[in-house]
C-alpha atoms as a PDB file:
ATOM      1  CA  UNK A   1      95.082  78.600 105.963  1.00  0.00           C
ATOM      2  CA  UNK A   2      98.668  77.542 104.338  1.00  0.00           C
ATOM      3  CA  UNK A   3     101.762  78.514 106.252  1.00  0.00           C
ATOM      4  CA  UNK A   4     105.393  76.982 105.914  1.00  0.00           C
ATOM      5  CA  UNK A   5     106.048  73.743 108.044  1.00  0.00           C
ATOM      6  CA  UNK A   6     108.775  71.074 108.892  1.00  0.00           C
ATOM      7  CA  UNK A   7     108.065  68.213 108.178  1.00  0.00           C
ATOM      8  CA  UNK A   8     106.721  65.535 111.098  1.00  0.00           C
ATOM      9  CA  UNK A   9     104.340  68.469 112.422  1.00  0.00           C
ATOM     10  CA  UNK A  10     101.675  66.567 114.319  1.00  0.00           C
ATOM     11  CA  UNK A  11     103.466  63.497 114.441  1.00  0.00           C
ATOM     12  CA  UNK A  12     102.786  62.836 110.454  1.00  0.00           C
ATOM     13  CA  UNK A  13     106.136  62.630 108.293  1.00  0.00           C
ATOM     14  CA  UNK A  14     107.066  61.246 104.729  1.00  0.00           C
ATOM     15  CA  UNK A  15     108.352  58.065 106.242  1.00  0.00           C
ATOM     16  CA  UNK A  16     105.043  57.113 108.039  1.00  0.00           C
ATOM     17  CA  UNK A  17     103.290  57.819 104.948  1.00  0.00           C
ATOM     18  CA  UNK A  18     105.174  55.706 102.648  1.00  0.00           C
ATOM     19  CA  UNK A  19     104.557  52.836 105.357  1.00  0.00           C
ATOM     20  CA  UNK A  20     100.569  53.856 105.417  1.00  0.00           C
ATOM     21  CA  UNK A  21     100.510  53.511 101.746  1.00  0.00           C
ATOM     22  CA  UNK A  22     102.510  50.569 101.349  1.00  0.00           C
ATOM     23  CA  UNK A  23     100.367  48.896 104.022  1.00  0.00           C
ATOM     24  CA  UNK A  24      97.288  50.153 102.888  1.00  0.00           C
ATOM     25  CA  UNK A  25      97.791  50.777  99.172  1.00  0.00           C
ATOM     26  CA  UNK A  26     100.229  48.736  97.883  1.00  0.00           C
ATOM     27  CA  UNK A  27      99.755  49.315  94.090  1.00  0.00           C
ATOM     28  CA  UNK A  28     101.478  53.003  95.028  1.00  0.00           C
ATOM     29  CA  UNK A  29     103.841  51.773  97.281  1.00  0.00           C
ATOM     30  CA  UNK A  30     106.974  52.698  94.451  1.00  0.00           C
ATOM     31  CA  UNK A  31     105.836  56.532  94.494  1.00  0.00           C
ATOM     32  CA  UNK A  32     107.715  58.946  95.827  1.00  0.00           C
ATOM     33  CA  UNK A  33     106.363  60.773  98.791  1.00  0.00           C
ATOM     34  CA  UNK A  34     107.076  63.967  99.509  1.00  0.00           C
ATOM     35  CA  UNK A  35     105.733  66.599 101.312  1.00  0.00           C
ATOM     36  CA  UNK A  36     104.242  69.968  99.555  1.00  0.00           C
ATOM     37  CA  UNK A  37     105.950  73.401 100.116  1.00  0.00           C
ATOM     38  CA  UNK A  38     103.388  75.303 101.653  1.00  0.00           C
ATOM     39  CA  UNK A  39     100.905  72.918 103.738  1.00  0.00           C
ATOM     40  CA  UNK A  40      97.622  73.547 105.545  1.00  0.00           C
ATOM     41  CA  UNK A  41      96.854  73.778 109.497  1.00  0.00           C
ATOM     42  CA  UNK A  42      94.223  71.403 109.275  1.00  0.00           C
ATOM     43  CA  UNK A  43      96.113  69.030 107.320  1.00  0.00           C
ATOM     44  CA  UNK A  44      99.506  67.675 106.571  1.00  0.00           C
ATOM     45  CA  UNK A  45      99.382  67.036 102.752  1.00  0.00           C
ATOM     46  CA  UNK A  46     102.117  64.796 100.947  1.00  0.00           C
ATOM     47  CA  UNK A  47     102.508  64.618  96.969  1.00  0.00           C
ATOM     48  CA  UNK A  48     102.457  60.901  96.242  1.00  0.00           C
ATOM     49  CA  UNK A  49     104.411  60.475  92.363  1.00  0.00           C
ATOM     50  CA  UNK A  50     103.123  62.706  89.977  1.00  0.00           C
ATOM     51  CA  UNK A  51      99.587  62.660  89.911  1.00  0.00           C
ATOM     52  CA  UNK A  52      98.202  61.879  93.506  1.00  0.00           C
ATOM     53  CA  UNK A  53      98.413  63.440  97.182  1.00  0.00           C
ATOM     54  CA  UNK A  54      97.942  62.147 100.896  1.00  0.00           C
ATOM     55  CA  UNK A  55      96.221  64.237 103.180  1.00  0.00           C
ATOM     56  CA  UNK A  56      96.106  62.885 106.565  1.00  0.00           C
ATOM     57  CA  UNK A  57      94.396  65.203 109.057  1.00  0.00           C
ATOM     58  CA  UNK A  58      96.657  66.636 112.155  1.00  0.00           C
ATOM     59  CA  UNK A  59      94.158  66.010 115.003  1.00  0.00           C
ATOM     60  CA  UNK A  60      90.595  64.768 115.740  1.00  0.00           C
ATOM     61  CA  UNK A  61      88.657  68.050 115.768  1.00  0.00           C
ATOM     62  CA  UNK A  62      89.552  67.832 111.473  1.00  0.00           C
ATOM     63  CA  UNK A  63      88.378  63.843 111.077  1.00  0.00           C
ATOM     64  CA  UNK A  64      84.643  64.717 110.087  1.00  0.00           C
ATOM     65  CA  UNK A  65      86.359  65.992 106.638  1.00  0.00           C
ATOM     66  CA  UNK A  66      87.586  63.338 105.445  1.00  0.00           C
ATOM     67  CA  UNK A  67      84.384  61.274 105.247  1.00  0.00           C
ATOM     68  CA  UNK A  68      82.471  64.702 104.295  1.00  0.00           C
ATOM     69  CA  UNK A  69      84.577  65.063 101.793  1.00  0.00           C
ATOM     70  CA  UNK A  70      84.717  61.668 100.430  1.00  0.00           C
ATOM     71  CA  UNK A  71      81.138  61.354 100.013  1.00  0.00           C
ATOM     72  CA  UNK A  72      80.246  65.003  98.997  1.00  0.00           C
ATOM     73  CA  UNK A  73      83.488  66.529  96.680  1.00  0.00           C
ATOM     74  CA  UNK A  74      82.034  63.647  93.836  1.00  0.00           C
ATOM     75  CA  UNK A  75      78.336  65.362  93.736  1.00  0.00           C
ATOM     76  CA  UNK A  76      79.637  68.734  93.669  1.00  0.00           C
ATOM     77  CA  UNK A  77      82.450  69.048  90.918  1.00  0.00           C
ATOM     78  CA  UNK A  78      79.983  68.627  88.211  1.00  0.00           C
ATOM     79  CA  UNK A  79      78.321  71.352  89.153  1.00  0.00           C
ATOM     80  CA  UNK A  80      80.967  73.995  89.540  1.00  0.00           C
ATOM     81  CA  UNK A  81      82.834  75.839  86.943  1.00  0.00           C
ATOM     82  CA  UNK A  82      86.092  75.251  88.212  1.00  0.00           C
ATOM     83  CA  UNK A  83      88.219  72.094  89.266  1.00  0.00           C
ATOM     84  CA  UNK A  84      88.252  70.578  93.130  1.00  0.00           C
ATOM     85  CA  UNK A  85      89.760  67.883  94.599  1.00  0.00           C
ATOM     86  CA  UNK A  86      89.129  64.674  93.660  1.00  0.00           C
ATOM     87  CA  UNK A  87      88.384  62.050  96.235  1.00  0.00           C
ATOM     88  CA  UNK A  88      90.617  58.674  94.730  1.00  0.00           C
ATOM     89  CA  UNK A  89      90.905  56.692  98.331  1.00  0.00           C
ATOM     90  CA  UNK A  90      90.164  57.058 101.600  1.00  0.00           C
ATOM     91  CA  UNK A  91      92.787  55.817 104.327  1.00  0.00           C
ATOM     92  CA  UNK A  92      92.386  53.723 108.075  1.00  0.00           C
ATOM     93  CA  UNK A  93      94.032  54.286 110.928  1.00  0.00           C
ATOM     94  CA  UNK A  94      97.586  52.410 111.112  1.00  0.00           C
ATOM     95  CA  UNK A  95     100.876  51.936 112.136  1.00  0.00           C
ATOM     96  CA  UNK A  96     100.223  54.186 115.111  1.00  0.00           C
ATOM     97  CA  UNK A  97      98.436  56.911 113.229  1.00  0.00           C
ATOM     98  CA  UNK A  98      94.768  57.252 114.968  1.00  0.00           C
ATOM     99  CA  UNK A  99      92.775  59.098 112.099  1.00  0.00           C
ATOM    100  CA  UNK A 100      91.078  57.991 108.766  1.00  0.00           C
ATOM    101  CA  UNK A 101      93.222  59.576 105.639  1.00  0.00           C
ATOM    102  CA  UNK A 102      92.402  60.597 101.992  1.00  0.00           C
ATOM    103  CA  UNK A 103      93.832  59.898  98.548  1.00  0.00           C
ATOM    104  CA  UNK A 104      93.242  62.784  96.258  1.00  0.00           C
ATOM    105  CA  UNK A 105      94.064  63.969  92.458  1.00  0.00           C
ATOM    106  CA  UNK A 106      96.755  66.456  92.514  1.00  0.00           C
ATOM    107  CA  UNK A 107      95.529  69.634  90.922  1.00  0.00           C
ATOM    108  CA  UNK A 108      98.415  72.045  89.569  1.00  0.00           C
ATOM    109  CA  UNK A 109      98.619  76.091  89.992  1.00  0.00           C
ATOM    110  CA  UNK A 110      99.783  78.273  92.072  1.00  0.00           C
ATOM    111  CA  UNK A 111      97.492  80.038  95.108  1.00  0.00           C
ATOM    112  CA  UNK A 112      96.138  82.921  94.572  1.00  0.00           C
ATOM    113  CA  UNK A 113      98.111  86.094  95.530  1.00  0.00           C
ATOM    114  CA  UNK A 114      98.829  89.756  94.110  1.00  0.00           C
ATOM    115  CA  UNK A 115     101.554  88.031  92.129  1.00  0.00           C
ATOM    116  CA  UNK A 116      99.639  85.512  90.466  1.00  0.00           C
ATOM    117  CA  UNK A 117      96.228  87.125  89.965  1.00  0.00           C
ATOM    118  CA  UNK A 118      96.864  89.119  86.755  1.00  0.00           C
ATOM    119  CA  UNK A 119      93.732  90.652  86.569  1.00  0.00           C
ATOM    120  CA  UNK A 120      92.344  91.281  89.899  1.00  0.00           C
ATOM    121  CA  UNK A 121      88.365  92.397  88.608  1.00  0.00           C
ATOM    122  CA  UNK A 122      88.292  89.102  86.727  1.00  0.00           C
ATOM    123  CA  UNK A 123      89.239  87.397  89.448  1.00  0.00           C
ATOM    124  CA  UNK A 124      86.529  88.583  91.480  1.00  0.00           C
ATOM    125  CA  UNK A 125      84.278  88.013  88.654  1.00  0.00           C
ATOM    126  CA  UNK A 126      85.499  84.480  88.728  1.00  0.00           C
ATOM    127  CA  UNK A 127      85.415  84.185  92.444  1.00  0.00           C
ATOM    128  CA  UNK A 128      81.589  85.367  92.492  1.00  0.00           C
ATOM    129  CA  UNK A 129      80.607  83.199  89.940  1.00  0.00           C
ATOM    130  CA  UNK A 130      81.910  80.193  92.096  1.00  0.00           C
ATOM    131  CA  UNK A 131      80.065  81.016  94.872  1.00  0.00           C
ATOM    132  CA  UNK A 132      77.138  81.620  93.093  1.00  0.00           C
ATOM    133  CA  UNK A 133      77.564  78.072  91.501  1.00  0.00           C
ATOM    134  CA  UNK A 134      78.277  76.523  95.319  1.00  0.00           C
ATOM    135  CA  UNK A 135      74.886  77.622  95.908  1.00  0.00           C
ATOM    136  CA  UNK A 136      73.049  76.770  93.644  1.00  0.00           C
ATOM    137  CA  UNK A 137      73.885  72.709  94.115  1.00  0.00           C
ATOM    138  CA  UNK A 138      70.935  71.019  95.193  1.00  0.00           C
ATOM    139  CA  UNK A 139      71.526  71.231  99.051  1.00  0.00           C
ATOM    140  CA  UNK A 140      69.253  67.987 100.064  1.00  0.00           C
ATOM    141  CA  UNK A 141      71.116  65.814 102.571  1.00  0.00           C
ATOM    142  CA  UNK A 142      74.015  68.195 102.208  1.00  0.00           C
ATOM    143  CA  UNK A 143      75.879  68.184 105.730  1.00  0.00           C
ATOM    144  CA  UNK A 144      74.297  70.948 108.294  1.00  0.00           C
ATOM    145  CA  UNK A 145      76.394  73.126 109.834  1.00  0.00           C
ATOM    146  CA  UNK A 146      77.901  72.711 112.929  1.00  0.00           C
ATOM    147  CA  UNK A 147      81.439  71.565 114.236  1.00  0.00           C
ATOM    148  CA  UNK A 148      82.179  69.843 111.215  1.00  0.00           C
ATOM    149  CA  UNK A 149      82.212  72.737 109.751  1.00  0.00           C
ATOM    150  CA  UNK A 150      83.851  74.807 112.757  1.00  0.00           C
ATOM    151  CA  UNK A 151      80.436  76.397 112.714  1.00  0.00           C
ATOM    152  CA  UNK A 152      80.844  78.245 109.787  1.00  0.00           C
ATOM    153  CA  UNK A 153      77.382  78.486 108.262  1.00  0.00           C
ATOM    154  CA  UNK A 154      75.475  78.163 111.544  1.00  0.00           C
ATOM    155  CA  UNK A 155      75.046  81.739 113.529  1.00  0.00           C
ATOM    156  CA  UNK A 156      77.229  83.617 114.724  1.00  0.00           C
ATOM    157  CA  UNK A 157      76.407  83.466 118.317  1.00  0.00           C
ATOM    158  CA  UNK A 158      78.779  80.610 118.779  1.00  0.00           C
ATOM    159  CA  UNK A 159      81.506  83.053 118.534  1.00  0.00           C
ATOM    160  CA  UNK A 160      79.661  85.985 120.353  1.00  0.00           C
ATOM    161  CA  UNK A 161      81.562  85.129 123.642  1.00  0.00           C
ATOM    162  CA  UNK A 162      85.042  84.620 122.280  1.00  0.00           C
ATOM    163  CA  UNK A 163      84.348  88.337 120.439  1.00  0.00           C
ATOM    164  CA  UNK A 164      83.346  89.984 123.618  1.00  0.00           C
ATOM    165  CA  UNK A 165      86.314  88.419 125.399  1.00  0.00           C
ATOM    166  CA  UNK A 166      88.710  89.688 122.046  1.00  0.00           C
ATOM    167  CA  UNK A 167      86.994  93.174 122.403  1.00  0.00           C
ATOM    168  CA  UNK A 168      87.392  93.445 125.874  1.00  0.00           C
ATOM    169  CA  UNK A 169      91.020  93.304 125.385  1.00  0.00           C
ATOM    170  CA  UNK A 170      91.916  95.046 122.377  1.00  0.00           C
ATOM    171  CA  UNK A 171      89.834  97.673 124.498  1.00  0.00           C
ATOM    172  CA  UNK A 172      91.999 101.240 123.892  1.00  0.00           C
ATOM    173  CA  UNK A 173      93.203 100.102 120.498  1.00  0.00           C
ATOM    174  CA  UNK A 174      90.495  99.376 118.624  1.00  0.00           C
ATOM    175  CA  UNK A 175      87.113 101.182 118.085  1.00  0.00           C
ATOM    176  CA  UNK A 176      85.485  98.478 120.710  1.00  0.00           C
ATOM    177  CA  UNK A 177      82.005 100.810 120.093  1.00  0.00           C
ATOM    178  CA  UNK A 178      82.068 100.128 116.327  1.00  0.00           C
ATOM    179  CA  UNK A 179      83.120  96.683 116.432  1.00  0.00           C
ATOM    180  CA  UNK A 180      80.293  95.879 118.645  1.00  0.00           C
ATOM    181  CA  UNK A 181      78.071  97.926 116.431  1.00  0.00           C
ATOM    182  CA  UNK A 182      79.037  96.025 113.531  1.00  0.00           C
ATOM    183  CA  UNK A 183      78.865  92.666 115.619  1.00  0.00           C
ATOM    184  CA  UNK A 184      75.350  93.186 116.855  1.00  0.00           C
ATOM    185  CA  UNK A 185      74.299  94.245 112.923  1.00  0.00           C
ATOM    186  CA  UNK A 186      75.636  91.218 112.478  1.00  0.00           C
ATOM    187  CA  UNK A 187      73.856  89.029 114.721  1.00  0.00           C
ATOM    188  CA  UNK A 188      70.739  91.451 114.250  1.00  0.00           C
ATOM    189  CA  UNK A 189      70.640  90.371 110.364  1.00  0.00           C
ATOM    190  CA  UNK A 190      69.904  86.259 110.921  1.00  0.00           C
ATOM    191  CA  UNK A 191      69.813  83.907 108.191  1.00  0.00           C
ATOM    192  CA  UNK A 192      66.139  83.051 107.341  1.00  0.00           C
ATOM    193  CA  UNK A 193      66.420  81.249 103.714  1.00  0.00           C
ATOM    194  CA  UNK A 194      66.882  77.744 102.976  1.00  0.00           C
ATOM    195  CA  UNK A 195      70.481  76.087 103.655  1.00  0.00           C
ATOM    196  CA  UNK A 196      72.610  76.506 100.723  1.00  0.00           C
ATOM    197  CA  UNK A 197      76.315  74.920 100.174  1.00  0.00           C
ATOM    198  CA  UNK A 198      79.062  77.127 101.318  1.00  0.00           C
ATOM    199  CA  UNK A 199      82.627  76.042 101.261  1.00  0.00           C
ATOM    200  CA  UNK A 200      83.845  77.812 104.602  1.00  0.00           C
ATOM    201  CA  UNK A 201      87.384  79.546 103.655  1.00  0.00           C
ATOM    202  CA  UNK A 202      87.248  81.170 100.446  1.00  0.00           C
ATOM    203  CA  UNK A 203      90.985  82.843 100.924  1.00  0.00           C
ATOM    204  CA  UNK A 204      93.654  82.966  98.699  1.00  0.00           C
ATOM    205  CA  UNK A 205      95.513  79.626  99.774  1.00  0.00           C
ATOM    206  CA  UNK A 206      92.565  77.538  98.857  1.00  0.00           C
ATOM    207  CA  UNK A 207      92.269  79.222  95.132  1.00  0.00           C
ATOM    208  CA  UNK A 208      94.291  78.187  92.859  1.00  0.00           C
ATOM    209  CA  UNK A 209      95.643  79.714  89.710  1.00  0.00           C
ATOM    210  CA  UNK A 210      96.869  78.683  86.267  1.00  0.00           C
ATOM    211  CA  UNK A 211      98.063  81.220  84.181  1.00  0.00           C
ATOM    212  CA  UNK A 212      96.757  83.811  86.278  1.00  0.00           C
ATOM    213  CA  UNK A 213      93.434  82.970  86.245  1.00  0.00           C
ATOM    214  CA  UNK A 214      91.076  81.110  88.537  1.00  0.00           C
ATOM    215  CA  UNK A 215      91.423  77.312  88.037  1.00  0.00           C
ATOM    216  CA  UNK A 216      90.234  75.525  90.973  1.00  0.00           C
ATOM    217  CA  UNK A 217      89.034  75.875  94.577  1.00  0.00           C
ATOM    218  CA  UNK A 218      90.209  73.192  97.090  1.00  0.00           C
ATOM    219  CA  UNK A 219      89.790  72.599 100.754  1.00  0.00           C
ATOM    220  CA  UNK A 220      86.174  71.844 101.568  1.00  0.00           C
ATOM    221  CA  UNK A 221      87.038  70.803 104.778  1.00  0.00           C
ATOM    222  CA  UNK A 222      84.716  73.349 106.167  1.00  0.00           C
ATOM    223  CA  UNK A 223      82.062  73.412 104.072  1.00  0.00           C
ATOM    224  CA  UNK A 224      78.399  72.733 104.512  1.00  0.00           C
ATOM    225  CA  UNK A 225      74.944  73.636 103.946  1.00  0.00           C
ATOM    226  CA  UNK A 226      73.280  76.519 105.912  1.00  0.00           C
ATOM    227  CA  UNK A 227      74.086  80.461 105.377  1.00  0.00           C
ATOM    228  CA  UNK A 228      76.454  81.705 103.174  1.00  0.00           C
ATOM    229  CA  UNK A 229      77.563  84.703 104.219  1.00  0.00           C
ATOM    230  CA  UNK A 230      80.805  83.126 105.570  1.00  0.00           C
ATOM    231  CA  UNK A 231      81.885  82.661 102.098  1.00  0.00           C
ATOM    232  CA  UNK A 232      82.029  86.588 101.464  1.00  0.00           C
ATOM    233  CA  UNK A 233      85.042  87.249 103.770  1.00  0.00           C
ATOM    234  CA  UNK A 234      87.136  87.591 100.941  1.00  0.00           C
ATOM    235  CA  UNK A 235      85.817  90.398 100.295  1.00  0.00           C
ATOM    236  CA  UNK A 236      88.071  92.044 102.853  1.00  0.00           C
ATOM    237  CA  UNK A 237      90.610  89.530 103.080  1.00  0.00           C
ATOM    238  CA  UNK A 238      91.613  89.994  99.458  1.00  0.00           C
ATOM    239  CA  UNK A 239      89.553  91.862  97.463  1.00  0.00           C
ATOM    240  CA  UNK A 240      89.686  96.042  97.667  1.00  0.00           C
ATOM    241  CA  UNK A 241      88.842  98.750  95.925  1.00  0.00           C
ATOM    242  CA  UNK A 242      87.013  98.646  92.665  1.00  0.00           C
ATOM    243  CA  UNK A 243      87.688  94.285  92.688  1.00  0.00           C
ATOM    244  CA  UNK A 244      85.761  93.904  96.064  1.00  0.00           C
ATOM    245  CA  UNK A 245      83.095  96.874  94.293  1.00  0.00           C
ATOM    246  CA  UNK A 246      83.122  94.292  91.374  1.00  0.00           C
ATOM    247  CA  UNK A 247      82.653  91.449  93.873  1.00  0.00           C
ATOM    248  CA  UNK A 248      79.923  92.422  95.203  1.00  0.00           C
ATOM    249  CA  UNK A 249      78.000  93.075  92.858  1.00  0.00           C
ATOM    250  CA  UNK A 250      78.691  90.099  90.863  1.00  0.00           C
ATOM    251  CA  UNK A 251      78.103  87.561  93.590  1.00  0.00           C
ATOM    252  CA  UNK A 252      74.414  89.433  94.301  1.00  0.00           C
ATOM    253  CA  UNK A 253      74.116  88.983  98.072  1.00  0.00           C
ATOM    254  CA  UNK A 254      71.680  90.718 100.448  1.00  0.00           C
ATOM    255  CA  UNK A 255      72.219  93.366 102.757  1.00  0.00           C
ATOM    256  CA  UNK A 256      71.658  91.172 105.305  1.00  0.00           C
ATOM    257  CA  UNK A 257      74.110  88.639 104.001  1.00  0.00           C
ATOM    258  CA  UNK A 258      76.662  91.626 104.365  1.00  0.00           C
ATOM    259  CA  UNK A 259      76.290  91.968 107.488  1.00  0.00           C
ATOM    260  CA  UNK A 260      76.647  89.228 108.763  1.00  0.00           C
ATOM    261  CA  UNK A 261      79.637  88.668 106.416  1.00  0.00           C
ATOM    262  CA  UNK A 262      81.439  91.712 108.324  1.00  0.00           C
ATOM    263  CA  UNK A 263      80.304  89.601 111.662  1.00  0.00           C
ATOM    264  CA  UNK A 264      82.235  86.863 109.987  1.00  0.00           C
ATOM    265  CA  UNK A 265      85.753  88.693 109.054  1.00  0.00           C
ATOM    266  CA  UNK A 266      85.593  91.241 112.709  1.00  0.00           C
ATOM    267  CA  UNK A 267      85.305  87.861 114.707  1.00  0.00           C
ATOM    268  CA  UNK A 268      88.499  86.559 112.613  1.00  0.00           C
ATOM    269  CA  UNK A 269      90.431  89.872 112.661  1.00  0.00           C
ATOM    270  CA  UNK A 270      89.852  90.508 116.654  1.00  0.00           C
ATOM    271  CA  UNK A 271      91.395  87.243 117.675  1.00  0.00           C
ATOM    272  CA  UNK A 272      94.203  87.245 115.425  1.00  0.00           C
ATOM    273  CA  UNK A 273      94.831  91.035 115.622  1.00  0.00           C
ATOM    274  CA  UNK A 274      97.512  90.835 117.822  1.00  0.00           C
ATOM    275  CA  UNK A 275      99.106  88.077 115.869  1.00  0.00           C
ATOM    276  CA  UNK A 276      98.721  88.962 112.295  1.00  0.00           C
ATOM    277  CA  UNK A 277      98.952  92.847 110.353  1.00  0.00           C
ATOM    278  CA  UNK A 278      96.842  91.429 107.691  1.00  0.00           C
ATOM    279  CA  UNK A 279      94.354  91.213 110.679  1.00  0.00           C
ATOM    280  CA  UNK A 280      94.282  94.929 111.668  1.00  0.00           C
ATOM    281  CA  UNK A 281      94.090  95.868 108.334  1.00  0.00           C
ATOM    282  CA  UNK A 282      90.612  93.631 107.714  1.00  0.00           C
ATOM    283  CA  UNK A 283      89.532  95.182 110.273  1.00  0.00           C
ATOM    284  CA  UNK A 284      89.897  98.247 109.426  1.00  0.00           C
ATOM    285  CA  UNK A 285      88.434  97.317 106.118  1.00  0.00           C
ATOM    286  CA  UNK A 286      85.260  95.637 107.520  1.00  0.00           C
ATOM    287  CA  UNK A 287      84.561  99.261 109.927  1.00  0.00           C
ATOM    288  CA  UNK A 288      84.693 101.297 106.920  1.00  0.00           C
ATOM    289  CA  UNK A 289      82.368  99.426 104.842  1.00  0.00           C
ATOM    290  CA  UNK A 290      79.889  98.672 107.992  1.00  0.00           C
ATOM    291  CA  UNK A 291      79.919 102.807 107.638  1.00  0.00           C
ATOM    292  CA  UNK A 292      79.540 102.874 104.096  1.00  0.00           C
ATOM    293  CA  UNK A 293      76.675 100.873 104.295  1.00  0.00           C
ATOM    294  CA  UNK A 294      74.975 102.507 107.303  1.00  0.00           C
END
């Protein structure tokens, strides 16, 4: 998720990172620091001269990434067809900041967006292939789902309660008798394979574009090894039409997969629907293609 933000959200500002680095990292202690234009939730994230960034999470609950990530992002860019971040450094705590930090290769483009994508079926095509190449990385050791990964990959049914609640509430102006139908299809539909990696938030602010075209994927904060289906959302968070038809079939999921994929983007869309039109429309988009697929 990338959103707009002053700078010293969470405590974290330019000045406290120039300190951190000098302290820490002296040999970049001359580069400019400055923060990026459109920054993460998760993370505040600070260009650091030309060719470097500082990410420094904004509270505990998004520590576990920063080791995940160091350790992991190494073994998986040679396997996939696009760029991700680059683990250089990793941070300590300091100068009143409480949370390990990382040191990462900037990677230019601009995120992904109706503007930038010039051809939205390659894109998918792109996209698919991706997620295709995600899963096929040997998976061995990889980090199990769980809180680390905000339970993405892991079942559903650590959200069932907070979807009941949502339902319960949007009760008059939703369908609350599809959404559940879709929700228990969902659940119904358990993942029985092997873990695979999944990256957890395949959405437009975490793919980058050059020149139109897909050039990297960054943000594994969330990612993992378990079920993948997470990693379809996109499908109705960006994709429509004849791109999500080409989606689909490129990135050769199961029925199953599907639906719990739908489980995935109706738990998202309920409890931001009142916060959020994008959110009423996936929903929207997720009920008609549970009915497609009846």
């Amino acid at each position: 998720m990338t959103e707009l933000h002053q700078d010293g959200r969470a405590g974290i500002d330019a000045a406290l990172v120039r300190r951190l680095i000098a302290q820490q990292f002296p040999q970049w202690a001359d580069l400019p620091v400055t923060p990026v234009a459109v920054d993460g939730w998760d993370n505040r994230t600070y260009r650091l001269g030309p060719e470097l960034t500082a990410r420094l999470p904004t509270a505990e609950s998004y520590v576990a990434a920063v080791d995940k990530e160091h350790t992991w992002l190494p073994r998986l860019a040679p396997e996939l067809p696009v760029e991700i971040p680059e683990a250089v450094a990793k941070g300590e705590p300091g100068l009143g900041y409480p949370h390990p930090w990382a040191v990462r290769r900037w990677i230019s483009g601009e995120t992904a967006s109706a503007r930038t994508v010039h051809d939205l079926d390659e894109f998918a095509r792109s996209v698919a292939a991706f997620v295709l190449a995600l899963q096929s990385v040997d998976a061995t050791g990889g980090p199990l789902a769980g809180a680390h990964s905000f339970y993405r990959g892991a079942s559903l049914e650590h959200y069932h309660d907070e979807t009941v609640e949502a339902l319960a509430v949007l009760k008059g102006r939703v369908d609350t008798a599809l959404c559940r139908e879709v929700w228990d299809a969902a659940l119904s539909a358990s993942w029985d394979g092997p873990p695979v990696w999944f990256h957890g938030d395949i959405a437009g602010g975490n793919l980058l574009v050059r020149d139109g075209r897909l050039s990297a994927v960054i943000d594994f904060g969330t990612s993992g090894v378990g079920d993948p289906a997470c990693d379809l959302v996109i499908a109705y968070t960006f994709f429509t039409g004849r791109s999500r038809a080409i989606f689909r079939d490129a990135v050769a999921q199961d029925d199953a997969t599907w639906a719990r994929a739908r489980g995935w983007a109706l738990w998202k869309a309920l409890i931001t629907y009142d916060t959020s039109a994008a959110s009423r429309q996936v929903l929207d988009e997720v009920l008609t293609d549970h009915q497609a697929d009846a």
